[in-house]
PDB file of N, CA and C in Angstrom:
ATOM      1  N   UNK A   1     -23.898   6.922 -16.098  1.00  0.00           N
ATOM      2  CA  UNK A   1     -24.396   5.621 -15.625  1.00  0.00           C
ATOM      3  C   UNK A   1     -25.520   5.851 -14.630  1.00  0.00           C
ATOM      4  N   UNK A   2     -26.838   5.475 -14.900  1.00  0.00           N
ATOM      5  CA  UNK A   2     -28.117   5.837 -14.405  1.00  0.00           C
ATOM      6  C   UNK A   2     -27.883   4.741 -12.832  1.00  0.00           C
ATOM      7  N   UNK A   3     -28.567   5.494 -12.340  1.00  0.00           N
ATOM      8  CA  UNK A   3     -28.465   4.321 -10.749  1.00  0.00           C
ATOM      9  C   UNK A   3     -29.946   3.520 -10.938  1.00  0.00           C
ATOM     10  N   UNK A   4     -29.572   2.324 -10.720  1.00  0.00           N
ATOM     11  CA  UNK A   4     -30.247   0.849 -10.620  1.00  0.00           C
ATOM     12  C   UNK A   4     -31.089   0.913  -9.425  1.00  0.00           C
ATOM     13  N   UNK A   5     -32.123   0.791  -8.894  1.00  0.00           N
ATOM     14  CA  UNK A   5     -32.430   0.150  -7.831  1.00  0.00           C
ATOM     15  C   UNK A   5     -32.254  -1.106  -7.161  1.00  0.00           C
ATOM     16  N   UNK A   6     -32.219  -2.003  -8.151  1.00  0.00           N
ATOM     17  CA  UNK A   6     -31.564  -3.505  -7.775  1.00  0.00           C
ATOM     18  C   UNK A   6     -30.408  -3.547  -6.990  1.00  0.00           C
ATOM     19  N   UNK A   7     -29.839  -2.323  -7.510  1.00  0.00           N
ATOM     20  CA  UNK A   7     -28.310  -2.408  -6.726  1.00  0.00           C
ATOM     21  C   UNK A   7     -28.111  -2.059  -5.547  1.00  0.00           C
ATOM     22  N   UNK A   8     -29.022  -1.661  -4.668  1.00  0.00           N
ATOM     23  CA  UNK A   8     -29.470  -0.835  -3.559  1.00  0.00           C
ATOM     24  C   UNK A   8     -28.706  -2.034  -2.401  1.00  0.00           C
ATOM     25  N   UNK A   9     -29.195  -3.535  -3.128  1.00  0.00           N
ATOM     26  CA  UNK A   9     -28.731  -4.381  -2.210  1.00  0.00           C
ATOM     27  C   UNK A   9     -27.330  -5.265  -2.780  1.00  0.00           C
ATOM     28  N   UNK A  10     -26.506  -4.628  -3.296  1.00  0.00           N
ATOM     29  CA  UNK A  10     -25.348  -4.633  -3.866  1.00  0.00           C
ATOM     30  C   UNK A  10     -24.320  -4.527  -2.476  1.00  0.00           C
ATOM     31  N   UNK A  11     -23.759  -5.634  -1.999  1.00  0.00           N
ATOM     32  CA  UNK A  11     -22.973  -6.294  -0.883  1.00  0.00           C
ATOM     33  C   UNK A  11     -21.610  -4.765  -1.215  1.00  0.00           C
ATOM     34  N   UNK A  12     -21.119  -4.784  -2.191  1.00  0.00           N
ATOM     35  CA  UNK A  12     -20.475  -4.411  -2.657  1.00  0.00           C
ATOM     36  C   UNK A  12     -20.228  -2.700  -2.170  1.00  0.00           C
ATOM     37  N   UNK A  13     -21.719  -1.912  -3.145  1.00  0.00           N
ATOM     38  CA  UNK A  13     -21.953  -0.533  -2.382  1.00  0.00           C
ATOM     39  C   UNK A  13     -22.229  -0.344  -0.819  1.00  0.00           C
ATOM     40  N   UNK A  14     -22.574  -1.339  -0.154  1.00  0.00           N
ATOM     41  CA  UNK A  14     -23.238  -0.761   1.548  1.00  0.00           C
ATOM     42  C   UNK A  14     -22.153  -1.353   1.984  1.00  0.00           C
ATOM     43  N   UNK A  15     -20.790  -2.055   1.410  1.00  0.00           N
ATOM     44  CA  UNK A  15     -19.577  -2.135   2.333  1.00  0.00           C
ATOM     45  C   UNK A  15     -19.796  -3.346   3.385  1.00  0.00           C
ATOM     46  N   UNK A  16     -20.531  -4.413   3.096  1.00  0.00           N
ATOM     47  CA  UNK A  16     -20.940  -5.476   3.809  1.00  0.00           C
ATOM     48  C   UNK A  16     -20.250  -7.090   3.331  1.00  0.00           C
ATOM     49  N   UNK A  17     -19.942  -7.656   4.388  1.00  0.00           N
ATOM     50  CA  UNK A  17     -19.195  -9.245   3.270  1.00  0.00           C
ATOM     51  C   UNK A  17     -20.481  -9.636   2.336  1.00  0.00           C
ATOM     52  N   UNK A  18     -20.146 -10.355   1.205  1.00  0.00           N
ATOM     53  CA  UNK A  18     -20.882 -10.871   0.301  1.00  0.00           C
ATOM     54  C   UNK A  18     -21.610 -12.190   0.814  1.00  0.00           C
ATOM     55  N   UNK A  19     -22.593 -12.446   0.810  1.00  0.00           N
ATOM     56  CA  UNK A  19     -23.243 -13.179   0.634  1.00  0.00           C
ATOM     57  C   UNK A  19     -23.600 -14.585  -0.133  1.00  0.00           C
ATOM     58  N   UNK A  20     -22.920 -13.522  -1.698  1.00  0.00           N
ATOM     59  CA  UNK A  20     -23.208 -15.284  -2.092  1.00  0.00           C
ATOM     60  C   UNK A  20     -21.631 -14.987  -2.940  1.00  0.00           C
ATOM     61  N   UNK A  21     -20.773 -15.337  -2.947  1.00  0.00           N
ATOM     62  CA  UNK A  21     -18.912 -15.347  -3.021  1.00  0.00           C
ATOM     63  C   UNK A  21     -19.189 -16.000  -4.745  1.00  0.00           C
ATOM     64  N   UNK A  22     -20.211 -16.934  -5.207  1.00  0.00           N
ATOM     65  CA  UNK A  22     -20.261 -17.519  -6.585  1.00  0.00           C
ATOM     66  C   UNK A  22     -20.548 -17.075  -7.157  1.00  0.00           C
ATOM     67  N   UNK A  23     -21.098 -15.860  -6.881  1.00  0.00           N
ATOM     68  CA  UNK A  23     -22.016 -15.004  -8.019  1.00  0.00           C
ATOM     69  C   UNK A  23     -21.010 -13.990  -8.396  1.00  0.00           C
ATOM     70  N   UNK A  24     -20.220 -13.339  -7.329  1.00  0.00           N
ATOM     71  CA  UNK A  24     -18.542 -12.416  -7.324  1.00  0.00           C
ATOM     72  C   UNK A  24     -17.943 -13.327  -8.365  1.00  0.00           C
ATOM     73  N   UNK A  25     -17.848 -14.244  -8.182  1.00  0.00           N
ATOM     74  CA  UNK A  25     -16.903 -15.309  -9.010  1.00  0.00           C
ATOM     75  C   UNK A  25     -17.069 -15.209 -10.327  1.00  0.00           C
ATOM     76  N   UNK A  26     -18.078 -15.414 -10.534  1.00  0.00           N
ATOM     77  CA  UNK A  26     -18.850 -15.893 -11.648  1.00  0.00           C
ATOM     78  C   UNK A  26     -18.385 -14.401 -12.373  1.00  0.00           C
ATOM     79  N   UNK A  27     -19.050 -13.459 -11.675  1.00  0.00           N
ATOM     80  CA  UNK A  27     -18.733 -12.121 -12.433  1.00  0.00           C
ATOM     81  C   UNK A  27     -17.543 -11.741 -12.735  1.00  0.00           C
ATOM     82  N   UNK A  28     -16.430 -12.127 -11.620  1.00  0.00           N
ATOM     83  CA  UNK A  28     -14.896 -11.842 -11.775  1.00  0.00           C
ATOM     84  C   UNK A  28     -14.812 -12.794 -13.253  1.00  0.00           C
ATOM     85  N   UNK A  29     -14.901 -13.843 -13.384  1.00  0.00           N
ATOM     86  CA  UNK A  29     -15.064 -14.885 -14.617  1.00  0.00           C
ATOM     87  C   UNK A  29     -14.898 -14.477 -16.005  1.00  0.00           C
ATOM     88  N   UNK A  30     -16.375 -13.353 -16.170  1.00  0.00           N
ATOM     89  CA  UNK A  30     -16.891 -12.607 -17.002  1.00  0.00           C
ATOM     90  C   UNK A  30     -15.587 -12.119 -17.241  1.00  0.00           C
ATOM     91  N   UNK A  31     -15.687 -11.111 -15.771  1.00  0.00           N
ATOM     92  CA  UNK A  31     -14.245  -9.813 -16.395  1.00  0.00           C
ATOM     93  C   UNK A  31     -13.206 -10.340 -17.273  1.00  0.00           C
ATOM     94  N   UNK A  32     -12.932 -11.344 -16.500  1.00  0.00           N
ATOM     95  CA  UNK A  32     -11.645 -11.825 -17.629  1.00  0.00           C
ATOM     96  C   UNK A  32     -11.805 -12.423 -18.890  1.00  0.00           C
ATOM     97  N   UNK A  33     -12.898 -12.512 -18.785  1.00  0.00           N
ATOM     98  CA  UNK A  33     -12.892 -13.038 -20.287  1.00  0.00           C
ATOM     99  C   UNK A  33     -13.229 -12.255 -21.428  1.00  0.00           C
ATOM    100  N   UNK A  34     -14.076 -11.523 -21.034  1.00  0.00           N
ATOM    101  CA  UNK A  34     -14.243  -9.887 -21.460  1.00  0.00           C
ATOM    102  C   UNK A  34     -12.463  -9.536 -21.946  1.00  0.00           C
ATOM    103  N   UNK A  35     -11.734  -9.390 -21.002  1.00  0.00           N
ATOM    104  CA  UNK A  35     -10.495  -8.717 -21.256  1.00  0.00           C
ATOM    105  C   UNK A  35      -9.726  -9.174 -21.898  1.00  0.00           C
ATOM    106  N   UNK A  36      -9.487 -10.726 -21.782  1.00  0.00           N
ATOM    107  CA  UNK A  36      -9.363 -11.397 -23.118  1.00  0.00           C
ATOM    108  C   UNK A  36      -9.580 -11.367 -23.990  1.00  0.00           C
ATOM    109  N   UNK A  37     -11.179 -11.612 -24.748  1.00  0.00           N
ATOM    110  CA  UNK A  37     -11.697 -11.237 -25.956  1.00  0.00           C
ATOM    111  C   UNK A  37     -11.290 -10.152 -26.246  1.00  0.00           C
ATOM    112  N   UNK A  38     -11.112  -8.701 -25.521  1.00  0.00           N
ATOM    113  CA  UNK A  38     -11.041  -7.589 -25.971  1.00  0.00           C
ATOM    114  C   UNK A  38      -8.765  -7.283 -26.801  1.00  0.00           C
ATOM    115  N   UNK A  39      -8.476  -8.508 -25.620  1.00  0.00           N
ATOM    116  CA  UNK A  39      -7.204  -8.687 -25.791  1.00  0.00           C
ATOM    117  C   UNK A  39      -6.448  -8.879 -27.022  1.00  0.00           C
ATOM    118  N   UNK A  40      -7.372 -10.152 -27.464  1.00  0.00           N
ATOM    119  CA  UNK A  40      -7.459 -10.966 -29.154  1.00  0.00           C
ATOM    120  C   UNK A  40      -7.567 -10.132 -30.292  1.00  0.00           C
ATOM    121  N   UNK A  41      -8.937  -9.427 -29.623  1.00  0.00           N
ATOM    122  CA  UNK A  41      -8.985  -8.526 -31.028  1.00  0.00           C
ATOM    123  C   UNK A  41      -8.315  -7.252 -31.395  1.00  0.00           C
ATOM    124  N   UNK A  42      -7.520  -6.661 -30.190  1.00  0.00           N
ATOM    125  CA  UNK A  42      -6.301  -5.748 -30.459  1.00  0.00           C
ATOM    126  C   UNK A  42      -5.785  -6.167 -31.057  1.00  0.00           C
ATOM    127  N   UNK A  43      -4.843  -7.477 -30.859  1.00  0.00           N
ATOM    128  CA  UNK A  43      -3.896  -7.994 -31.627  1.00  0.00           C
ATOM    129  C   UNK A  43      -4.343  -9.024 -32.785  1.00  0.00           C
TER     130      UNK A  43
END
């Protein structure tokens, strides 16, 4: 996994509270639905 520069300001890597909590959300969102879909098509 190549390192991003964008990510430089990634709340996340420099260990700082987040900034914008909707955009975490939004992404947590993704995850699960990701894991779902991936869920479905196991079974």
């Amino acid at each position: 996994m190549k390192h991003d520069p964008e990510w430089d300001d990634d709340p996340y890597i420099k260990g700082s509270p987040d900034p914008n909590p909707s955009g975490a959300f939004i992404c947590v969102v993704m995850l699960i639905l990701f894991a779902i879909v991936a869920w479905l098509k196991c079974n």
